[in-house]
C-alpha atoms as a PDB file:
ATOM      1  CA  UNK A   1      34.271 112.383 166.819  1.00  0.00           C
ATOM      2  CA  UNK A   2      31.952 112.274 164.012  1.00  0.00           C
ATOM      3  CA  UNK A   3      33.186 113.943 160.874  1.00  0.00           C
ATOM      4  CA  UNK A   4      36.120 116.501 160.165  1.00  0.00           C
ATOM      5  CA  UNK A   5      35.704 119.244 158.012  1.00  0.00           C
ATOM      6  CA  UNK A   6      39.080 119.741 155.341  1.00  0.00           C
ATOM      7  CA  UNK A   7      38.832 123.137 153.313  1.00  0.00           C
ATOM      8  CA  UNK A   8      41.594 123.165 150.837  1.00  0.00           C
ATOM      9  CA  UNK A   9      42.440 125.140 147.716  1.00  0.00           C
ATOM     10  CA  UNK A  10      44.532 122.972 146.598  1.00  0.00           C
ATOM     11  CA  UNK A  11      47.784 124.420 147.736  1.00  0.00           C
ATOM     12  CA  UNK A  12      50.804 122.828 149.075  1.00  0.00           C
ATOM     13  CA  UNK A  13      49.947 124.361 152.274  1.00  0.00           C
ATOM     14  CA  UNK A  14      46.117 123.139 152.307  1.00  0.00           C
ATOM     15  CA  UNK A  15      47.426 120.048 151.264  1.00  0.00           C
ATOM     16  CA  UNK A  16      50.158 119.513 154.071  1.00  0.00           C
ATOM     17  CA  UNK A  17      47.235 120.376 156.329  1.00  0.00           C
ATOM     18  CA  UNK A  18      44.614 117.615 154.761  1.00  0.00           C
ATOM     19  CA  UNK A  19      47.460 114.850 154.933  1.00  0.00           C
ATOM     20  CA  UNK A  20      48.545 115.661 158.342  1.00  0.00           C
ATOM     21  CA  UNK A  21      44.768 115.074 160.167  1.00  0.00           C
ATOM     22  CA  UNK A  22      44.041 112.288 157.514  1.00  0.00           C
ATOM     23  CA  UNK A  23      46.877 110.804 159.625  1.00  0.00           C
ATOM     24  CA  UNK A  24      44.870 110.687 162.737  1.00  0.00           C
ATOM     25  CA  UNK A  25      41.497 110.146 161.385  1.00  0.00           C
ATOM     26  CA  UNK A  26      41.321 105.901 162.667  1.00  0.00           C
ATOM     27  CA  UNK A  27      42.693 106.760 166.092  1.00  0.00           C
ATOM     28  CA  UNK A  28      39.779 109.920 166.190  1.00  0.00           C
ATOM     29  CA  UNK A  29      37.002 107.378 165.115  1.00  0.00           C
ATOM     30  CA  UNK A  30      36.375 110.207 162.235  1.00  0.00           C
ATOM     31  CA  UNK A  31      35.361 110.324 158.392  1.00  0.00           C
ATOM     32  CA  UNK A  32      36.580 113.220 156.736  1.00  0.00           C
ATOM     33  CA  UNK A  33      34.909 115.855 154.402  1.00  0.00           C
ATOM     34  CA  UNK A  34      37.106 117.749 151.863  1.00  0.00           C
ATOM     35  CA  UNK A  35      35.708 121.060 150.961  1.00  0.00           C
ATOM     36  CA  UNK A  36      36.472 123.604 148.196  1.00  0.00           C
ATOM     37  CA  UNK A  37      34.982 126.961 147.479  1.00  0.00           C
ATOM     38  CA  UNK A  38      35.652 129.093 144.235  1.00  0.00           C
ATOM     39  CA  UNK A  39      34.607 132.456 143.045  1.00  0.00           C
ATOM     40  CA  UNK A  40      32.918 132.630 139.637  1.00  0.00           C
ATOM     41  CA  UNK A  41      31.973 136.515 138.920  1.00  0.00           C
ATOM     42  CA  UNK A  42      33.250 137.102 135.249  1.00  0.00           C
ATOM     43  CA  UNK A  43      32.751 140.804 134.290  1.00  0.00           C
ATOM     44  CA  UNK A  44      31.336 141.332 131.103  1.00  0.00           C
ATOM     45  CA  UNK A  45      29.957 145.325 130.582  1.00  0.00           C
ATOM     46  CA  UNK A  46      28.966 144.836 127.125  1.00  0.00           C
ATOM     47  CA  UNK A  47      27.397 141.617 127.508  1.00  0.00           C
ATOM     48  CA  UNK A  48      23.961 141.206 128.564  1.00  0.00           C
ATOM     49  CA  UNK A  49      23.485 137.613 127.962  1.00  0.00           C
ATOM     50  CA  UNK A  50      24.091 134.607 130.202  1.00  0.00           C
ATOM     51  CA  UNK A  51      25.112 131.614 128.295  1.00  0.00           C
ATOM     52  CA  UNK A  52      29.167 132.486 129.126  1.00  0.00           C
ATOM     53  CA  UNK A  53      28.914 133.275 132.622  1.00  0.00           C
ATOM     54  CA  UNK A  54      26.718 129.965 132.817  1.00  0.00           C
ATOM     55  CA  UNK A  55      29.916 127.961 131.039  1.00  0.00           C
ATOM     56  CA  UNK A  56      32.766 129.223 133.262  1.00  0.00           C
ATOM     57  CA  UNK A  57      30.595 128.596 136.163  1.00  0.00           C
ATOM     58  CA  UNK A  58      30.715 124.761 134.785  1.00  0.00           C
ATOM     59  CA  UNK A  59      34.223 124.522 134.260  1.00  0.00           C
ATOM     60  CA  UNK A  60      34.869 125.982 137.240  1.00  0.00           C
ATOM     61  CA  UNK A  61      33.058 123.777 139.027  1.00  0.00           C
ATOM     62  CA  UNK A  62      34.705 120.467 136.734  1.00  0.00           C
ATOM     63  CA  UNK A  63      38.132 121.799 137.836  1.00  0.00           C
ATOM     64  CA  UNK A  64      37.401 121.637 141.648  1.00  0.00           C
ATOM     65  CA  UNK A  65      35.743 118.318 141.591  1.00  0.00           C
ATOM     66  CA  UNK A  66      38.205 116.666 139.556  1.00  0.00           C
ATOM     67  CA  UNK A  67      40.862 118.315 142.422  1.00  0.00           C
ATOM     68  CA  UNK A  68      38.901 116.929 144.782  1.00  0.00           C
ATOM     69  CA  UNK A  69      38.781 113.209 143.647  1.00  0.00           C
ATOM     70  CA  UNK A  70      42.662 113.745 142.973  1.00  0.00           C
ATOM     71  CA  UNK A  71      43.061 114.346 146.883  1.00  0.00           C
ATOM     72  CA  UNK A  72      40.725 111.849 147.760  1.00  0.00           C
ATOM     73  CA  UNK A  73      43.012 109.410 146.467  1.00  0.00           C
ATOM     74  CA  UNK A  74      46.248 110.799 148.148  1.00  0.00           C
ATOM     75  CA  UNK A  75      44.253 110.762 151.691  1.00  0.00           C
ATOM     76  CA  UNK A  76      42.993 107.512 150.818  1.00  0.00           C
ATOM     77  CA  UNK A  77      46.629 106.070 150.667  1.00  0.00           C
ATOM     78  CA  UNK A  78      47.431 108.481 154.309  1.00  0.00           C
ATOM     79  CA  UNK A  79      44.989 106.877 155.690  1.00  0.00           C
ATOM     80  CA  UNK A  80      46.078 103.579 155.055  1.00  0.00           C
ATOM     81  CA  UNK A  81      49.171 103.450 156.282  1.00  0.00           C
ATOM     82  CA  UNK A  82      48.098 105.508 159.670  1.00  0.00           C
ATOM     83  CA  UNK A  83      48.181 103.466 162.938  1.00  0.00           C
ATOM     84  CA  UNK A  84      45.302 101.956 164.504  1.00  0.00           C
ATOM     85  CA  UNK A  85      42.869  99.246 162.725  1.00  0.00           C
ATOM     86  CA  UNK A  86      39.687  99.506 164.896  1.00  0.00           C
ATOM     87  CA  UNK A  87      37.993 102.428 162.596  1.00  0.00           C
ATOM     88  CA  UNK A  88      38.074 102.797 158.549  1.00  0.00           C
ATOM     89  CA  UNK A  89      37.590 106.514 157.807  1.00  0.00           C
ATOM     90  CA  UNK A  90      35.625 107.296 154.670  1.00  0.00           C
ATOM     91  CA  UNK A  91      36.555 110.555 152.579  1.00  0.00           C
ATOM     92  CA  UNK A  92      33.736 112.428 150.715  1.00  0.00           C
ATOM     93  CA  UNK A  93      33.824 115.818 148.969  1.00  0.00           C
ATOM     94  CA  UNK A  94      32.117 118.735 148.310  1.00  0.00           C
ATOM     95  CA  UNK A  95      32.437 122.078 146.793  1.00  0.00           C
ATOM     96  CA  UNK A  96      30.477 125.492 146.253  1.00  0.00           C
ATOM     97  CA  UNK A  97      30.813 129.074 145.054  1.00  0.00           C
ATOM     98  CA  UNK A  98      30.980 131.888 147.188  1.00  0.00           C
ATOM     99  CA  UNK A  99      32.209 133.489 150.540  1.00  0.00           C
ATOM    100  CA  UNK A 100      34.038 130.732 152.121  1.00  0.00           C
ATOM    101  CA  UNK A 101      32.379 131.947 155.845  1.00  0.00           C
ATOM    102  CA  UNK A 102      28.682 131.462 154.622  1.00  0.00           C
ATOM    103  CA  UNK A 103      29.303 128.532 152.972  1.00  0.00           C
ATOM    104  CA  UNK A 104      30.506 126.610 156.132  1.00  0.00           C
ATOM    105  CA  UNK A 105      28.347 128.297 158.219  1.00  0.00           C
ATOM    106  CA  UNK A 106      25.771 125.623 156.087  1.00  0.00           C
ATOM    107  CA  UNK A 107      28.252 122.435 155.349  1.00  0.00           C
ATOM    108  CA  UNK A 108      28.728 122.089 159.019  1.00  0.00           C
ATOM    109  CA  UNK A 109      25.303 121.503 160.493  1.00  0.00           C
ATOM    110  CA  UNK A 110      24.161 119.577 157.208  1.00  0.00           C
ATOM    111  CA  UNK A 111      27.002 116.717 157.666  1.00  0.00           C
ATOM    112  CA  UNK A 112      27.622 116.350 161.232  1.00  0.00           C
ATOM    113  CA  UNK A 113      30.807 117.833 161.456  1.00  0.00           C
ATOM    114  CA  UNK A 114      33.152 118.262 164.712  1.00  0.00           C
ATOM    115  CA  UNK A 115      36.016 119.993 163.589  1.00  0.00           C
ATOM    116  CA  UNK A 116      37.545 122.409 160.944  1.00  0.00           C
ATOM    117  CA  UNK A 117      40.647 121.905 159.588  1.00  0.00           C
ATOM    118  CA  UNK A 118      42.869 124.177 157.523  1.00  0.00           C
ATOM    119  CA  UNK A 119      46.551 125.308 156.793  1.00  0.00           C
ATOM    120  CA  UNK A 120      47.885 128.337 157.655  1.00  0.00           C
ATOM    121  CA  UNK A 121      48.093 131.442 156.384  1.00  0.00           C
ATOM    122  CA  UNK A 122      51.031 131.545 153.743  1.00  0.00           C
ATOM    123  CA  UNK A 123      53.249 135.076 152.027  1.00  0.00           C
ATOM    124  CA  UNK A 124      51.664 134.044 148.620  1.00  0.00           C
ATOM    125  CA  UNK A 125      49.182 136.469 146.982  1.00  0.00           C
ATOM    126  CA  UNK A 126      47.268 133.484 145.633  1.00  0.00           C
ATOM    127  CA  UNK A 127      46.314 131.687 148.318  1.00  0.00           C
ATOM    128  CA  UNK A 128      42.727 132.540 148.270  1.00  0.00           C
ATOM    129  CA  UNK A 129      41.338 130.166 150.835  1.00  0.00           C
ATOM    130  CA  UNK A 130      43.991 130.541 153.784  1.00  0.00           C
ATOM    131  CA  UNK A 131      45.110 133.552 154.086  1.00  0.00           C
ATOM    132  CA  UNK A 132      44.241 136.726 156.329  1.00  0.00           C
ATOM    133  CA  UNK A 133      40.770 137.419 156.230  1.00  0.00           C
ATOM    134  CA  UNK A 134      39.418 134.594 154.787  1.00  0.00           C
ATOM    135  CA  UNK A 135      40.711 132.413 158.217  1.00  0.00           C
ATOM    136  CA  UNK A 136      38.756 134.857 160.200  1.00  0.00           C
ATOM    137  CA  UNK A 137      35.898 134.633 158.434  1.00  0.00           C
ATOM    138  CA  UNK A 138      35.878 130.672 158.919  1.00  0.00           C
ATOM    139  CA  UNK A 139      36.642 131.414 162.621  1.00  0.00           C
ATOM    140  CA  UNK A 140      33.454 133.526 162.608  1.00  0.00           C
ATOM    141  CA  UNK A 141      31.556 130.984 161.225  1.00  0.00           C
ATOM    142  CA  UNK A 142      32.273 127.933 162.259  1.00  0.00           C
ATOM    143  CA  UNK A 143      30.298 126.753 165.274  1.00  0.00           C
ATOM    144  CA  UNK A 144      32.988 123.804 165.732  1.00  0.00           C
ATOM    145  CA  UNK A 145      36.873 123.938 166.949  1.00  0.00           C
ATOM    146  CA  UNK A 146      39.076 125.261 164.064  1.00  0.00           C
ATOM    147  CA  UNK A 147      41.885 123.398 163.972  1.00  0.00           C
ATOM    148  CA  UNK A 148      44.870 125.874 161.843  1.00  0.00           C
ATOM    149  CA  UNK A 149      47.998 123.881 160.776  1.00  0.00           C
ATOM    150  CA  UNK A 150      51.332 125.704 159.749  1.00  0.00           C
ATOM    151  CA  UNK A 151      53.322 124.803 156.677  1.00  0.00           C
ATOM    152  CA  UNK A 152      56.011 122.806 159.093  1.00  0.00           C
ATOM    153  CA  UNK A 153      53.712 121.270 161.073  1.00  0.00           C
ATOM    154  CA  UNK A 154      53.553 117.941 161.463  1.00  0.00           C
ATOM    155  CA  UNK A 155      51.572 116.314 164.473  1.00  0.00           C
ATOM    156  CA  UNK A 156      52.853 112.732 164.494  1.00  0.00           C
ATOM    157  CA  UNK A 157      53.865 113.081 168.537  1.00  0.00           C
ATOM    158  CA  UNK A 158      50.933 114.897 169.845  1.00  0.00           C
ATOM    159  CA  UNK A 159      52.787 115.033 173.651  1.00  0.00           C
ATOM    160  CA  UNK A 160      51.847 118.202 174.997  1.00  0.00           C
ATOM    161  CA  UNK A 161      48.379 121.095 174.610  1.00  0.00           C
ATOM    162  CA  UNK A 162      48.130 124.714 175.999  1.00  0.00           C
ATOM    163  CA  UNK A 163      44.789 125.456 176.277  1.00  0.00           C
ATOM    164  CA  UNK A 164      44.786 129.999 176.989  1.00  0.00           C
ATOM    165  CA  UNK A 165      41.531 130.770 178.377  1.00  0.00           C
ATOM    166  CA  UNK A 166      39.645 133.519 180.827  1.00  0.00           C
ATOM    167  CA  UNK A 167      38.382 132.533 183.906  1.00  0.00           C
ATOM    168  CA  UNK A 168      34.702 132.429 181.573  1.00  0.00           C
ATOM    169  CA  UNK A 169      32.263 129.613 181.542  1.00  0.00           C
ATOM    170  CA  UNK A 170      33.256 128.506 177.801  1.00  0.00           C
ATOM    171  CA  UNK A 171      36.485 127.274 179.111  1.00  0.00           C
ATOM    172  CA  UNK A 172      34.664 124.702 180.927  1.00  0.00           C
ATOM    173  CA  UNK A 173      33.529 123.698 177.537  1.00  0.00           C
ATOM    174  CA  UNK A 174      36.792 123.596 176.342  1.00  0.00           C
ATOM    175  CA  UNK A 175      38.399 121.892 178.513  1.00  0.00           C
ATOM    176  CA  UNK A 176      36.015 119.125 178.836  1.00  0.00           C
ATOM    177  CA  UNK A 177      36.515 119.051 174.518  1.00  0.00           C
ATOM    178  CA  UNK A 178      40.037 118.866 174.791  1.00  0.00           C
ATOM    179  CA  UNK A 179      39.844 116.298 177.279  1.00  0.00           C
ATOM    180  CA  UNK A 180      37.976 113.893 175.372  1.00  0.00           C
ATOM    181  CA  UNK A 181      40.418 114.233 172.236  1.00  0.00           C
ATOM    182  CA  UNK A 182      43.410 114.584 174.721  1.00  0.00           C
ATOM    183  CA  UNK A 183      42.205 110.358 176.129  1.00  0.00           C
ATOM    184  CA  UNK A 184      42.464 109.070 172.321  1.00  0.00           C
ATOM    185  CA  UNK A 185      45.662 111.118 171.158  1.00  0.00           C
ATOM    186  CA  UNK A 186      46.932 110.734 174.777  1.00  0.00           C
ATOM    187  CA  UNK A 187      48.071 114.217 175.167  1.00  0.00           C
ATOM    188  CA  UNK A 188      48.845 116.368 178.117  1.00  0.00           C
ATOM    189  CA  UNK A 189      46.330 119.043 178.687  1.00  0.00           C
ATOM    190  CA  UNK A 190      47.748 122.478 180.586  1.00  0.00           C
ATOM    191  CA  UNK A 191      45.035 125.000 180.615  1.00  0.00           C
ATOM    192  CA  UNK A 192      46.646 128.142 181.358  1.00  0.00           C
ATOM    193  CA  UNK A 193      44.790 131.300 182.603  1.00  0.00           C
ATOM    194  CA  UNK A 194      45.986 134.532 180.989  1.00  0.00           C
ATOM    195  CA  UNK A 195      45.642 137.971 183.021  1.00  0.00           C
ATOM    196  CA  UNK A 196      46.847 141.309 182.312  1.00  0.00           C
ATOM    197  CA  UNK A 197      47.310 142.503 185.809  1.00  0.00           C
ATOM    198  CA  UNK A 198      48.306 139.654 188.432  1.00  0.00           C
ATOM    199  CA  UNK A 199      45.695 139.734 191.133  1.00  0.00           C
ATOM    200  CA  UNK A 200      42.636 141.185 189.425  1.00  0.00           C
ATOM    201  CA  UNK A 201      40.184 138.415 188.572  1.00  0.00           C
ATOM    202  CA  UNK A 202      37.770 137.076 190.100  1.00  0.00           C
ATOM    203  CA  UNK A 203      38.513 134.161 192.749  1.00  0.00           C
ATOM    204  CA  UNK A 204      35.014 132.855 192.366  1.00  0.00           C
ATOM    205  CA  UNK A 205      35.226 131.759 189.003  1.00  0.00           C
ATOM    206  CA  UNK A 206      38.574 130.670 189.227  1.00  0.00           C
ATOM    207  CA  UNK A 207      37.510 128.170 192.328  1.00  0.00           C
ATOM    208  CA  UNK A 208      34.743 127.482 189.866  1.00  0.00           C
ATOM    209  CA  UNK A 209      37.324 126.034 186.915  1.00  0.00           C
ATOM    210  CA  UNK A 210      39.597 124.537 189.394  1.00  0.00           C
ATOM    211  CA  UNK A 211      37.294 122.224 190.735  1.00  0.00           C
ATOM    212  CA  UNK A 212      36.120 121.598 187.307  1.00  0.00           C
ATOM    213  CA  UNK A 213      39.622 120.402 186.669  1.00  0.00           C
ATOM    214  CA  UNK A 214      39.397 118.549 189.906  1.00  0.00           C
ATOM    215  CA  UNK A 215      36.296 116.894 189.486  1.00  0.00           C
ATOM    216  CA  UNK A 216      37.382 115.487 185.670  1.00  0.00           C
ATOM    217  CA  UNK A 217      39.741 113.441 187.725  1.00  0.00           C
ATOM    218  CA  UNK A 218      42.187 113.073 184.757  1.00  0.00           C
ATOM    219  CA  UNK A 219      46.184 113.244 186.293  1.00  0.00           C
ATOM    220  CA  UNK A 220      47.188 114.644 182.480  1.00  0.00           C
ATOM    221  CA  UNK A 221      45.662 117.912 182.571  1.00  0.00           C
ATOM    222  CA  UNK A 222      47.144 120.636 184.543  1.00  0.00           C
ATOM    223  CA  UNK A 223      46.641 123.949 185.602  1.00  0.00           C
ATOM    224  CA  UNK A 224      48.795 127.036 185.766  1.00  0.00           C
ATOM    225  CA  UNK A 225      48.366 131.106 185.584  1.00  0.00           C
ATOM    226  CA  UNK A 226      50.265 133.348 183.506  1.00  0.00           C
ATOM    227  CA  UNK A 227      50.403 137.348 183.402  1.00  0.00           C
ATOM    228  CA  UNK A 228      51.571 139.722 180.583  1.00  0.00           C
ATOM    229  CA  UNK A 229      50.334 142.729 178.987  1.00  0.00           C
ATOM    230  CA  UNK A 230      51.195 141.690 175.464  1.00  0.00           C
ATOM    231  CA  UNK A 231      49.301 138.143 175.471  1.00  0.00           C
ATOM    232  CA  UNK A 232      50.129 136.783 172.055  1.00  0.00           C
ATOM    233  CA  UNK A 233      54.371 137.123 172.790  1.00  0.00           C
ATOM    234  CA  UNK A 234      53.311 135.788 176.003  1.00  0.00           C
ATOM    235  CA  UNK A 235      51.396 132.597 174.902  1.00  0.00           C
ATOM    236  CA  UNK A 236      54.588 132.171 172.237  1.00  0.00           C
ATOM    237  CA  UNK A 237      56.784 132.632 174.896  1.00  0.00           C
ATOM    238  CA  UNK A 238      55.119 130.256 176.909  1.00  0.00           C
ATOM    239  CA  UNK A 239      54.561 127.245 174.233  1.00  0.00           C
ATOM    240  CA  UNK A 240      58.062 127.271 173.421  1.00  0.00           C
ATOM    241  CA  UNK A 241      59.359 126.805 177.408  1.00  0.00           C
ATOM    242  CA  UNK A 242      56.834 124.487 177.785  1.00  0.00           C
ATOM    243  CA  UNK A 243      57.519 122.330 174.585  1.00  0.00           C
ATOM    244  CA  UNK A 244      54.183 122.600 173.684  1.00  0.00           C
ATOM    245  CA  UNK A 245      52.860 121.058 170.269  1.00  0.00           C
ATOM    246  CA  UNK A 246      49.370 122.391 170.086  1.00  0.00           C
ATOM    247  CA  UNK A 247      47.996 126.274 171.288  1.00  0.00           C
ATOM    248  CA  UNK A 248      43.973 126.435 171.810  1.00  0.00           C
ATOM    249  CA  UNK A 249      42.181 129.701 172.268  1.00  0.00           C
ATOM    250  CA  UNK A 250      38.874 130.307 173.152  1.00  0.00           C
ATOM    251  CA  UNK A 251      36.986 132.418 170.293  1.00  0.00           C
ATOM    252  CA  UNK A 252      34.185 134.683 171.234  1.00  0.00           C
ATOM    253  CA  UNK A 253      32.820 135.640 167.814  1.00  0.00           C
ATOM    254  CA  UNK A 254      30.571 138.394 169.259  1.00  0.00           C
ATOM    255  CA  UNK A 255      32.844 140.489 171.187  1.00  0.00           C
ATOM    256  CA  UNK A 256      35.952 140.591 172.902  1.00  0.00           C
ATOM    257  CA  UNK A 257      37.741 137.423 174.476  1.00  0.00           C
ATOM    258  CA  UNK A 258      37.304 138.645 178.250  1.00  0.00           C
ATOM    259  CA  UNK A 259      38.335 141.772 177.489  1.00  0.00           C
ATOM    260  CA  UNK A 260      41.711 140.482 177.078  1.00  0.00           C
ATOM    261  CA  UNK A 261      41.915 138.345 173.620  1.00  0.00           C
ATOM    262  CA  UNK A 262      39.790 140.756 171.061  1.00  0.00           C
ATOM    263  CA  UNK A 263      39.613 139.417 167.533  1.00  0.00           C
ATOM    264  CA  UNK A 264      42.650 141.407 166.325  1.00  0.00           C
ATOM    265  CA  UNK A 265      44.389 139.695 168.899  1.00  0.00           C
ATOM    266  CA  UNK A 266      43.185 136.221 167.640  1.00  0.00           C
ATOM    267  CA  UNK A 267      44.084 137.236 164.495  1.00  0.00           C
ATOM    268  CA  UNK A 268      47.636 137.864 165.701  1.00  0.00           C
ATOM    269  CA  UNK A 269      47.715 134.393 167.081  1.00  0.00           C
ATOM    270  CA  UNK A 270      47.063 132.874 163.691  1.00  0.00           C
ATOM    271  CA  UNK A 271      49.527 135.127 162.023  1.00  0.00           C
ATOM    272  CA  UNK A 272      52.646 134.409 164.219  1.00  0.00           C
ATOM    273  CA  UNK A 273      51.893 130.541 166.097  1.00  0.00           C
ATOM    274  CA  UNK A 274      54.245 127.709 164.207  1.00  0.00           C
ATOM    275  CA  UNK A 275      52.485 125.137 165.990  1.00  0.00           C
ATOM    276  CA  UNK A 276      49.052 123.955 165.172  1.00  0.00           C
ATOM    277  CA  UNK A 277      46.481 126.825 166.652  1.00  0.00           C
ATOM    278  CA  UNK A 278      42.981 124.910 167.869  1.00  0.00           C
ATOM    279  CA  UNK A 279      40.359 127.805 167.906  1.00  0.00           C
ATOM    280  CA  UNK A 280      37.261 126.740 170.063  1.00  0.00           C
ATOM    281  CA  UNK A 281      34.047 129.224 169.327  1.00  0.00           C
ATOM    282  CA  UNK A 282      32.750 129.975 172.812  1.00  0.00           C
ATOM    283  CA  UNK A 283      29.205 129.363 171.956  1.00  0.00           C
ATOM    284  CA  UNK A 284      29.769 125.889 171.053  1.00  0.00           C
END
């Protein structure tokens, strides 16, 4: 892994979810990237100059990157008292103004980056960054997993991943990603195929993913089908008899999810999981 992308606004949730990768940053081989967007529009009918809109823009931008440098330091001190001693992250930072999906859509190509990281959506009003539309918008984005971390979350033991896919060519991509992660956090990987109707897909491609799985030749990653009509209480249902600590969907950002997981229903995902939610674009 090269570099991980952390967008925060500062929030206790954002925060919890910058502290808990920083953890595994050594044992990832990854630098991390702290991010920060702000909106800067004062509204000023009356006023047709641009000298005040030009100083709030300034201070604005002051306030983030002295917040920046101020969680810099408390990664900085995560970081060193992680596990493993083979790979000394670095931490930079960056921040911009505007739409939070745009803005990525530029920061990832331009530095490398592997991942997105977040926290999840929280009740508060004020959470600007995380919450609702603006996590679907970095979902629609991003052209790297999404990794969404709940308020609770913690991710020291790492045992067990669910990956919910379609019997789709993007889940090979997934599960070959997932692999690679799942031989340095030394995870289980289940990949789990999710119907509506038992008996309806096609056999061909699911011969074609099963002897994916075959061929990877890796005894921790497992295979399993599910059916349902309501997929997201299913795929809760299912994480929590499994003891799963990690969910990862595959996100078409163009169209439906096989017909099966449309963006609403991604959506719903992020709104109700309580473990961490790994989104994987399906053009990646």
């Amino acid at each position: 892994m090269k570099t991980i992308l952390v967008l925060t606004d500062f929030s206790e949730n954002a925060s919890h979810a910058a502290k808990t990768i920083a953890r595994h940053a050594k044992i990832l081989s990854a630098d991390i990237l702290l991010y920060n967007t702000y909106y800067d529009h004062p509204i000023l009918p009356d006023y047709s100059g641009g000298a005040w809109v030009a100083e709030a823009f300034v201070l604005s931008k002051s306030k983030s990157e002295a917040q920046l440098c101020e969680l810099t330091i408390q990664l900085t001190q995560v970081i060193a008292e992680s596990a493993g001693d083979d790979f000394n992250p670095q931490i930079r930072s960056l921040c911009g103004e505007g739409a939070l999906g745009k803005n990525i859509a530029a920061v990832i190509p331009e530095n490398d980056v592997e991942m997105v990281v977040i926290g999840n959506s929280t009740d508060s009003t004020i959470d600007h960054l995380i919450f609702g539309s603006d996590t679907m918008d970095v979902l629609d984005h991003a052209t790297c997993p999404v990794l969404i971390i709940p308020p609770k979350a913690e991710m020291r033991h790492l045992k067990k991943v669910t990956l919910a896919t379609t019997f789709e060519l993007s889940a090979i991509n997934a599960i070959n990603y997932l692999g690679n992660i799942g031989q340095k956090l030394n995870f289980e990987l289940e990949v789990v195929h999710v119907s509506v109707f038992e008996g309806k897909d096609d056999p061909v491609k699911e011969k074609a993913i099963q002897a994916h799985i075959n061929a990877i030749k890796q005894a921790d990653i497992t295979y399993k089908q599910i059916w349902g009509k309501d997929v997201v209480k299913r795929l809760n249902r299912l994480c929590a008899e499994n003891d799963s600590d990690m969910l990862a969907l595959v996100h078409h950002q163009h169209g439906v999810f096989a017909n099966i997981f449309s963006k609403s229903a991604t959506a719903a995902v992020v709104a109700v999981s309580n473990i961490p939610l790994l989104v994987i674009p399906s053009e990646m």
